[in-house]
Protein backbone atom coordinates (compact mmCIF):
# COMPACT_ATOMS: atom_id res chain seq x y z
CA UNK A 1 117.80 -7.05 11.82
CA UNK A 2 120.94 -8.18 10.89
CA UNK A 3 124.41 -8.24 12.53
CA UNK A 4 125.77 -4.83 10.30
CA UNK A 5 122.19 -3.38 11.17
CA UNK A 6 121.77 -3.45 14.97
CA UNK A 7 125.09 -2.36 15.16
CA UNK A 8 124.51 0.62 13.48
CA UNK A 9 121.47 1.43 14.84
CA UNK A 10 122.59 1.15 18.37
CA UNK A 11 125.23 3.81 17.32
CA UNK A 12 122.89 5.82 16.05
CA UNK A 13 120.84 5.98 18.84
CA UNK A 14 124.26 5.92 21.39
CA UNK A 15 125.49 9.39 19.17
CA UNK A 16 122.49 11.45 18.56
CA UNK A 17 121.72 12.16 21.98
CA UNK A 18 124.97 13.62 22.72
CA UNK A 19 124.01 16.48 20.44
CA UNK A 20 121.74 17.67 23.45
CA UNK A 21 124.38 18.58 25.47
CA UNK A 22 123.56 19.09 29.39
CA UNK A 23 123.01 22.57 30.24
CA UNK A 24 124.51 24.58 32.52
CA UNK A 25 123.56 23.33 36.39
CA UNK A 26 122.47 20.14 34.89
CA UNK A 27 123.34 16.93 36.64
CA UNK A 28 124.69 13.97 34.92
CA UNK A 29 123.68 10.79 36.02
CA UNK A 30 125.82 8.12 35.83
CA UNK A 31 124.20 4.20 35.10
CA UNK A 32 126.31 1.35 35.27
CA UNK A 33 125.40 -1.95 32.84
CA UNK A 34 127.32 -4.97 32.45
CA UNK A 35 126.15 -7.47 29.99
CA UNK A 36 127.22 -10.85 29.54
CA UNK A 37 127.33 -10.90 25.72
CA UNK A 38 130.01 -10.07 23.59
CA UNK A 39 129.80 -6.49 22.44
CA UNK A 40 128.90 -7.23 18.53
CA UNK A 41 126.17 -9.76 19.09
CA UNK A 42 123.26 -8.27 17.52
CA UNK A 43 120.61 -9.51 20.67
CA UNK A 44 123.06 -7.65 22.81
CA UNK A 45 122.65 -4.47 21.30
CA UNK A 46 118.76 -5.26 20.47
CA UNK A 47 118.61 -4.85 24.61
CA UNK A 48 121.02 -2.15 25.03
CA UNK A 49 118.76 -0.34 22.47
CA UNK A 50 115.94 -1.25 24.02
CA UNK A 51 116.92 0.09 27.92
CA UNK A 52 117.98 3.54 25.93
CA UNK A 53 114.95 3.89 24.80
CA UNK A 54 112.91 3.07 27.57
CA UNK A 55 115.11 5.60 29.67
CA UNK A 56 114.94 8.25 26.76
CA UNK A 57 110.93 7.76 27.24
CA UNK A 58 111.35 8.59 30.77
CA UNK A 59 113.38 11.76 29.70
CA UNK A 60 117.10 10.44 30.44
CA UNK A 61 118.83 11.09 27.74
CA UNK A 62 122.90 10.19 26.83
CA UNK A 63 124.88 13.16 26.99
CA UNK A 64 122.65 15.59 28.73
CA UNK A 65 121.48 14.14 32.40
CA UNK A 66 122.38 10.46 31.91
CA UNK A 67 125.77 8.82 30.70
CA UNK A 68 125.32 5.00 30.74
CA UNK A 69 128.45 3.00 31.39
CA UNK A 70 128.67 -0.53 28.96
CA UNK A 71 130.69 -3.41 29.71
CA UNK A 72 130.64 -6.83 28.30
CA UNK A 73 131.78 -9.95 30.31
CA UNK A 74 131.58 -12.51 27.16
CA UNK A 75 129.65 -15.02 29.14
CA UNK A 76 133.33 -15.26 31.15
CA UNK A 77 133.38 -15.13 35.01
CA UNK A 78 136.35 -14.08 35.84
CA UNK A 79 136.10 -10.79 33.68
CA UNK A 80 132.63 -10.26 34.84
CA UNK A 81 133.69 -9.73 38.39
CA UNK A 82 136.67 -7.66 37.25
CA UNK A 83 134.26 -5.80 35.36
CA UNK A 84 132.20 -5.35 37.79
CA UNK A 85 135.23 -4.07 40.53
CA UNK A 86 135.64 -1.42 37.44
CA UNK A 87 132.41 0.09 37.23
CA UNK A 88 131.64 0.02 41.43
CA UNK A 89 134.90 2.38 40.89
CA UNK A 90 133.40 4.60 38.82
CA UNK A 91 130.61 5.65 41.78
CA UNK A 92 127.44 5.17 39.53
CA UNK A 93 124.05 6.30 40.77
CA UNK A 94 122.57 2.74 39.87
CA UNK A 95 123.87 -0.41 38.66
CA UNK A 96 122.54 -2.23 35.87
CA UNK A 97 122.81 -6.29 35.71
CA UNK A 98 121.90 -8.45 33.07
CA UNK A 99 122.26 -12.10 34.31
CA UNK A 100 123.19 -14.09 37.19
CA UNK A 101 126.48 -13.96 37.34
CA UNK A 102 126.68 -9.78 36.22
CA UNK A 103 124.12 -9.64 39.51
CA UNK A 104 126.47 -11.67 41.95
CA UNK A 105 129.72 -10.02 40.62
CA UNK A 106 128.22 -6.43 41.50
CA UNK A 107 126.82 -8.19 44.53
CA UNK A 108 130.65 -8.68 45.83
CA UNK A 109 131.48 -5.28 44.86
CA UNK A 110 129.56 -3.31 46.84
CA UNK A 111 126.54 -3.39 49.41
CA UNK A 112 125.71 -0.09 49.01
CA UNK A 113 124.91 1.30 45.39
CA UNK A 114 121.64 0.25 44.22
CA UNK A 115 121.74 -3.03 41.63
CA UNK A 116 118.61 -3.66 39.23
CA UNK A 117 118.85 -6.85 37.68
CA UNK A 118 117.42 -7.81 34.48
CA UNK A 119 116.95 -11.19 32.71
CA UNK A 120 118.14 -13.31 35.55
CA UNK A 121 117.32 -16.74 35.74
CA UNK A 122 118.33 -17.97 39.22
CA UNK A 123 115.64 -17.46 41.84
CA UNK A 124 116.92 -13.91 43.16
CA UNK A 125 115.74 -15.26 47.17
CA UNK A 126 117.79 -18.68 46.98
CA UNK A 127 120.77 -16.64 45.12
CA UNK A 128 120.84 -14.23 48.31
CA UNK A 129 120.61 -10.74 46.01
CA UNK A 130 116.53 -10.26 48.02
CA UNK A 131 115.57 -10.60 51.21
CA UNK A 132 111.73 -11.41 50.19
CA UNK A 133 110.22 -10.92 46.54
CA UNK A 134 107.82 -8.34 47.57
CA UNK A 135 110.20 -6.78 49.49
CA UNK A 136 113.68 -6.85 48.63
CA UNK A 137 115.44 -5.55 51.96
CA UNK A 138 118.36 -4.48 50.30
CA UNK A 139 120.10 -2.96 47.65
CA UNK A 140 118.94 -5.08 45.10
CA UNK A 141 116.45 -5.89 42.95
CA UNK A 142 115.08 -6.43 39.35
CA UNK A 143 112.97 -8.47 37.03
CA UNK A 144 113.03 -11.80 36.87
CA UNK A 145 113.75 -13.63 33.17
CA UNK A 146 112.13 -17.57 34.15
CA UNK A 147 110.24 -19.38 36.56
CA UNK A 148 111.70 -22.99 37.16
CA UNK A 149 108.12 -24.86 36.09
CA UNK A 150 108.76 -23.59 32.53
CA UNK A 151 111.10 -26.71 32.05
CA UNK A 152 107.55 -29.01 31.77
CA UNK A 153 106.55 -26.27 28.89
CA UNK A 154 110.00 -26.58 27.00
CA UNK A 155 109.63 -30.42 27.08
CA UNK A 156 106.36 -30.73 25.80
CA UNK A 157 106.90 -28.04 22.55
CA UNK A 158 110.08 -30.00 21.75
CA UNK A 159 107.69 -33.51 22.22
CA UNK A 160 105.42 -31.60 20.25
CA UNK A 161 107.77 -31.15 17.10
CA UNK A 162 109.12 -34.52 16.87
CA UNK A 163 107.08 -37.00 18.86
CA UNK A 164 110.04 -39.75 18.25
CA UNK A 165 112.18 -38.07 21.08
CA UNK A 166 113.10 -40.24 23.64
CA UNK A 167 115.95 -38.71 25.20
CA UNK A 168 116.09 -34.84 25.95
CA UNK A 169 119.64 -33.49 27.20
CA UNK A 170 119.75 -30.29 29.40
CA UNK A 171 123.10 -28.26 28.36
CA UNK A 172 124.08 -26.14 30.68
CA UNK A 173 127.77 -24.58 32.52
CA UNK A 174 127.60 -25.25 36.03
CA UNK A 175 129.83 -22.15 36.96
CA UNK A 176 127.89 -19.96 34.83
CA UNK A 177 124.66 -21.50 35.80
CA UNK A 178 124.98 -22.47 39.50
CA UNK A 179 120.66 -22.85 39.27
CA UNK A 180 120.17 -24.97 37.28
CA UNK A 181 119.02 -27.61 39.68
CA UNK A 182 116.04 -25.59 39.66
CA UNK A 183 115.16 -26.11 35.92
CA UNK A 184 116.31 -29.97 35.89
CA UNK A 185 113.57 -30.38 38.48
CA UNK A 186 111.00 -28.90 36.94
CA UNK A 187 112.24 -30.74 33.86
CA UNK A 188 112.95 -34.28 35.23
CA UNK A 189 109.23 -34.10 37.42
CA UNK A 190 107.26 -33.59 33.57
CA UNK A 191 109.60 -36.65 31.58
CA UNK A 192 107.67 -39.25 32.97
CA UNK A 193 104.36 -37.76 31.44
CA UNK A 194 105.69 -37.22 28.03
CA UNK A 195 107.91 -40.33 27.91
CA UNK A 196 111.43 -39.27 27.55
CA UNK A 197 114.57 -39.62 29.90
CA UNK A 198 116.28 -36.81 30.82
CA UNK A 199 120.58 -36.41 30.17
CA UNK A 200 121.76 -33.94 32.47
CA UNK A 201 124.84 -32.62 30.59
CA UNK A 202 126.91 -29.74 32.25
CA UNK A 203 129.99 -28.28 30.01
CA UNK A 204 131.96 -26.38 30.85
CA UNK A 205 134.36 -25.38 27.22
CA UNK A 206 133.65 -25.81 23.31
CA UNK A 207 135.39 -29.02 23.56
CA UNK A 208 132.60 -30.22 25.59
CA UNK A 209 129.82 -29.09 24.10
CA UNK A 210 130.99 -30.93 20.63
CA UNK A 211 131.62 -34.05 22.95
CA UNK A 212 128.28 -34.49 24.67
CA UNK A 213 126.22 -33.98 21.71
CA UNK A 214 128.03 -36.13 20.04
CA UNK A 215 127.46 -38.90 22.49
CA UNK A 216 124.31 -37.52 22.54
CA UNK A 217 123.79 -37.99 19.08
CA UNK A 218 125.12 -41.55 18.79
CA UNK A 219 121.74 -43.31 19.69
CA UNK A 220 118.58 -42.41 17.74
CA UNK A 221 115.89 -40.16 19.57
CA UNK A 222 117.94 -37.75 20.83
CA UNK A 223 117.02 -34.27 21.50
CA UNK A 224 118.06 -31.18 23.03
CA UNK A 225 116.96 -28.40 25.80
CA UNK A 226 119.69 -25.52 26.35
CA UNK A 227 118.75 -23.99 30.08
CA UNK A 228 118.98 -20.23 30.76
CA UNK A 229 122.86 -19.96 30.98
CA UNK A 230 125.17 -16.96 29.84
CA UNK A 231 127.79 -19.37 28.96
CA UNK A 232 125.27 -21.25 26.64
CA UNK A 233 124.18 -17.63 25.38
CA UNK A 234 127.87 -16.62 24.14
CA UNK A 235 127.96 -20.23 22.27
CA UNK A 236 124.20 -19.70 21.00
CA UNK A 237 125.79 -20.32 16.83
CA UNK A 238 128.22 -23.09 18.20
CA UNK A 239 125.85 -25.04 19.90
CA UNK A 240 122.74 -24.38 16.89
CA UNK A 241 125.91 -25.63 14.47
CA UNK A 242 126.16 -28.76 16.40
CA UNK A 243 122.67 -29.95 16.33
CA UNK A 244 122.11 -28.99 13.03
CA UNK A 245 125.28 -31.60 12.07
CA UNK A 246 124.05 -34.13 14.62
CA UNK A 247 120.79 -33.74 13.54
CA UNK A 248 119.31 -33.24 16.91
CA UNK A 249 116.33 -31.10 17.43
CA UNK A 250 116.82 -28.33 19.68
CA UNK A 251 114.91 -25.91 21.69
CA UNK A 252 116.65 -22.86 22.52
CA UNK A 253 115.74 -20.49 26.15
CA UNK A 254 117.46 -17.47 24.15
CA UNK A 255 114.50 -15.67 21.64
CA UNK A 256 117.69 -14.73 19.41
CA UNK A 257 118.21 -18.50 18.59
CA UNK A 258 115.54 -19.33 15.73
CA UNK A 259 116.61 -15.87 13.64
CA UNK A 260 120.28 -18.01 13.98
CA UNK A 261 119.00 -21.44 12.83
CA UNK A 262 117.71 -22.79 15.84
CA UNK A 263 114.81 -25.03 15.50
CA UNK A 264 112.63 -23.56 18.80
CA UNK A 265 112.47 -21.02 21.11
CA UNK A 266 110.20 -20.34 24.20
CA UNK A 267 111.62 -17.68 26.38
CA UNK A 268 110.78 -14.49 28.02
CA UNK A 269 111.30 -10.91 25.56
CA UNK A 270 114.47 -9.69 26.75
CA UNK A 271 114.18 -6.59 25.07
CA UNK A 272 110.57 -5.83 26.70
CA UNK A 273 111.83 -6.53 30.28
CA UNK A 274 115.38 -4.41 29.39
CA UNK A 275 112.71 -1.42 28.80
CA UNK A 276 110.69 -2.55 31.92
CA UNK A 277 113.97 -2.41 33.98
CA UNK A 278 114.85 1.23 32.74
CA UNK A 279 111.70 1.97 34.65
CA UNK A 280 113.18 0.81 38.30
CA UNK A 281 116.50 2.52 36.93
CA UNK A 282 114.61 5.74 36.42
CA UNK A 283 112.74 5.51 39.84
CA UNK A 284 116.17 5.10 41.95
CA UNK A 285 117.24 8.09 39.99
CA UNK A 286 114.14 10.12 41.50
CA UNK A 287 115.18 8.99 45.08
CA UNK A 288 113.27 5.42 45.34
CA UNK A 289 115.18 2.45 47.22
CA UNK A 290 115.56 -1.00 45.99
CA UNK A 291 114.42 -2.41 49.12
CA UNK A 292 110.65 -1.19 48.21
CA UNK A 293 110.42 -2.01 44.62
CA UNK A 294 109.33 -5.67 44.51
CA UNK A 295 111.19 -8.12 42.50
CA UNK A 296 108.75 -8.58 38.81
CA UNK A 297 108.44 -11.63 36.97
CA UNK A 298 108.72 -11.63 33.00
CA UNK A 299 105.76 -10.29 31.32
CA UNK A 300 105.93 -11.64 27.46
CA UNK A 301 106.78 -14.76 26.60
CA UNK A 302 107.62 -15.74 23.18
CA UNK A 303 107.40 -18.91 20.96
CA UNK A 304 109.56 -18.89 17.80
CA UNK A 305 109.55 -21.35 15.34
CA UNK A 306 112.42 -21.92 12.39
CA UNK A 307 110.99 -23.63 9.48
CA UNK A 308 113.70 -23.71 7.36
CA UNK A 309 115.86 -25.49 9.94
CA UNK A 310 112.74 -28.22 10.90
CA UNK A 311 113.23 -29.08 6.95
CA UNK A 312 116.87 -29.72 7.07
CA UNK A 313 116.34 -31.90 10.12
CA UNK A 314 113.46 -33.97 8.29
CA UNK A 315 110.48 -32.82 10.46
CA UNK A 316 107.26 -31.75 10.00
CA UNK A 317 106.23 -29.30 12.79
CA UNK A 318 102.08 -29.28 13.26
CA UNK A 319 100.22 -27.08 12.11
CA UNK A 320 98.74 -26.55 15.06
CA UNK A 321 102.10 -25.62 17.11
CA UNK A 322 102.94 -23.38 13.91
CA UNK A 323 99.90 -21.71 14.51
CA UNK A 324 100.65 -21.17 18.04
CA UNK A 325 103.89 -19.49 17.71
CA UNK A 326 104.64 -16.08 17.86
CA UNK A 327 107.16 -15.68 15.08
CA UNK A 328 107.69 -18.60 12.66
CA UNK A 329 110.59 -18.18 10.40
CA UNK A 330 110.17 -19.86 6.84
């Protein structure tokens, strides 16, 4: 789907509910989401569509017993936890985070409404937001988006594509990112295997992500890893424009990044794990506490392949990694 599409769809699906209006005794339930997209990105809304629906499945629908409360941090910190102080004032039932830093914004908000997290990528124990993965302890807790050994699986597809890599640069924003020692170690411990040094390159602006690749892109054999990062999210078409000028192949964490020119994507379905989540979000509604759902890791993982970009970069993907992929864009 398209930009114009999703965007319609979603409010579609966001209007005709309210024709069901609650009746009279009916509770409204009030979910809180914050997202750290911008609210016209069409993988944004893919998810937001998707946690409707999963919720409307469960028989929560907008208007009558549920109203769902959207904000959209941008990938920016600072308005993610002043987001976040807005919606902890609105007294929701449950809180909805998608990311890392929506999760540890709503985290200093409050300690007592219940948080499910979605699509995280720091390891929720080491963050602080669980006690155990089993059991939580807390207020908190969610489905997971990565485990940190999928770094050795990222370098191998992009190895894969173009065997002339030599050098593989990790882009990431430490602020928005403050894990991603976790994926650089899973990363650096498979280089040796596979022959390629690893560039750890944190930005932190626009201005820096046009600088580093183009360093990066001043010797041959350069390639390109972007780690599970908000920040990287927002600048998904920035960073794709980049390394399609530099020439660099790329392999995105984000599954919206080959239908935007990327050259690769493995990463986990966001939109399967949003309608997963609406599950836990349904369950605190019926009186369960986050302390006894367990934390769940993602359950679909996705390889996407864009054709049309590997031609404009000169490569020749094998056939047997085409074959492999789960969508392959031509």
């Amino acid at each position: 789907m398209n930009r114009r599409e999703v965007t319609a769809a979603l409010g579609a699906a966001a209007a005709s509910p309210l024709l069901a209006l609650a009746q009279p005794g009916e509770q409204i339930r009030r979910v809180g989401v914050l997202m750290p997209f911008l609210q016209d990105d069409p993988a944004a809304t893919a998810e937001v569509m998707a946690l409707q629906q999963g919720l409307a499945d469960l028989g929560w629908i907008e208007g009558r017993n549920v109203r769902i409360e959207l904000r959209w941090h941008g990938g920016d910190v600072e308005r993610a936890q002043a987001l976040a102080k807005e919606l902890v004032a609105l007294k929701p039932d449950v809180l909805l985070a998608r990311s890392t830093p929506a999760t540890a914004a709503l985290k200093r908000e409050t300690d007592t409404i219940p948080i499910v997290f979605a699509n995280i990528a720091a390891e929720p124990t080491e963050s602080g937001f669980v006690q155990t993965l089993a059991r939580p302890g807390g207020h908190i807790t969610g489905f997971t988006n990565f485990e940190a050994a999928i770094g050795g699986k990222w370098l191998q597809l992009l190895k894969e594509a173009d065997p002339r890599i030599a050098r593989i640069a990790a882009i990431y924003n430490p602020e928005t990112a403050p894990y991603a020692g976790l994926f650089l170690r899973s990363v650096q411990s498979a280089a040796p295997t596979l022959a390629v040094q690893i560039v750890d390159m944190p930005v932190r602006s626009d201005a820096d992500i046009e600088a580093a690749l183009a360093t990066l892109a001043s010797k041959p054999g350069g390639g390109l890893i972007t780690l599970p990062d908000s920040f990287a999210l927002e600048r998904r078409d920035t960073i794709i424009a980049l390394a399609a000028r530099h020439r660099l192949p790329a392999l995105y964490s984000m599954p919206s990044s080959t239908p935007s020119g990327g050259l690769m994507a493995y990463a986990v379905d966001t939109r399967d794990t949003m309608r997963r989540a609406a599950g836990y979000v349904d369950r605190i509604l019926k009186g369960a506490k986050p302390a006894d759902l367990p934390v769940q890791a993602p359950a679909k993982f996705e390889l996407s392949i864009n054709l049309r970009t590997a031609k404009t970069l000169g490569l020749e993907i094998p056939p047997t990694l085409v074959a492999r992929a789960d969508e392959v864009i031509e």
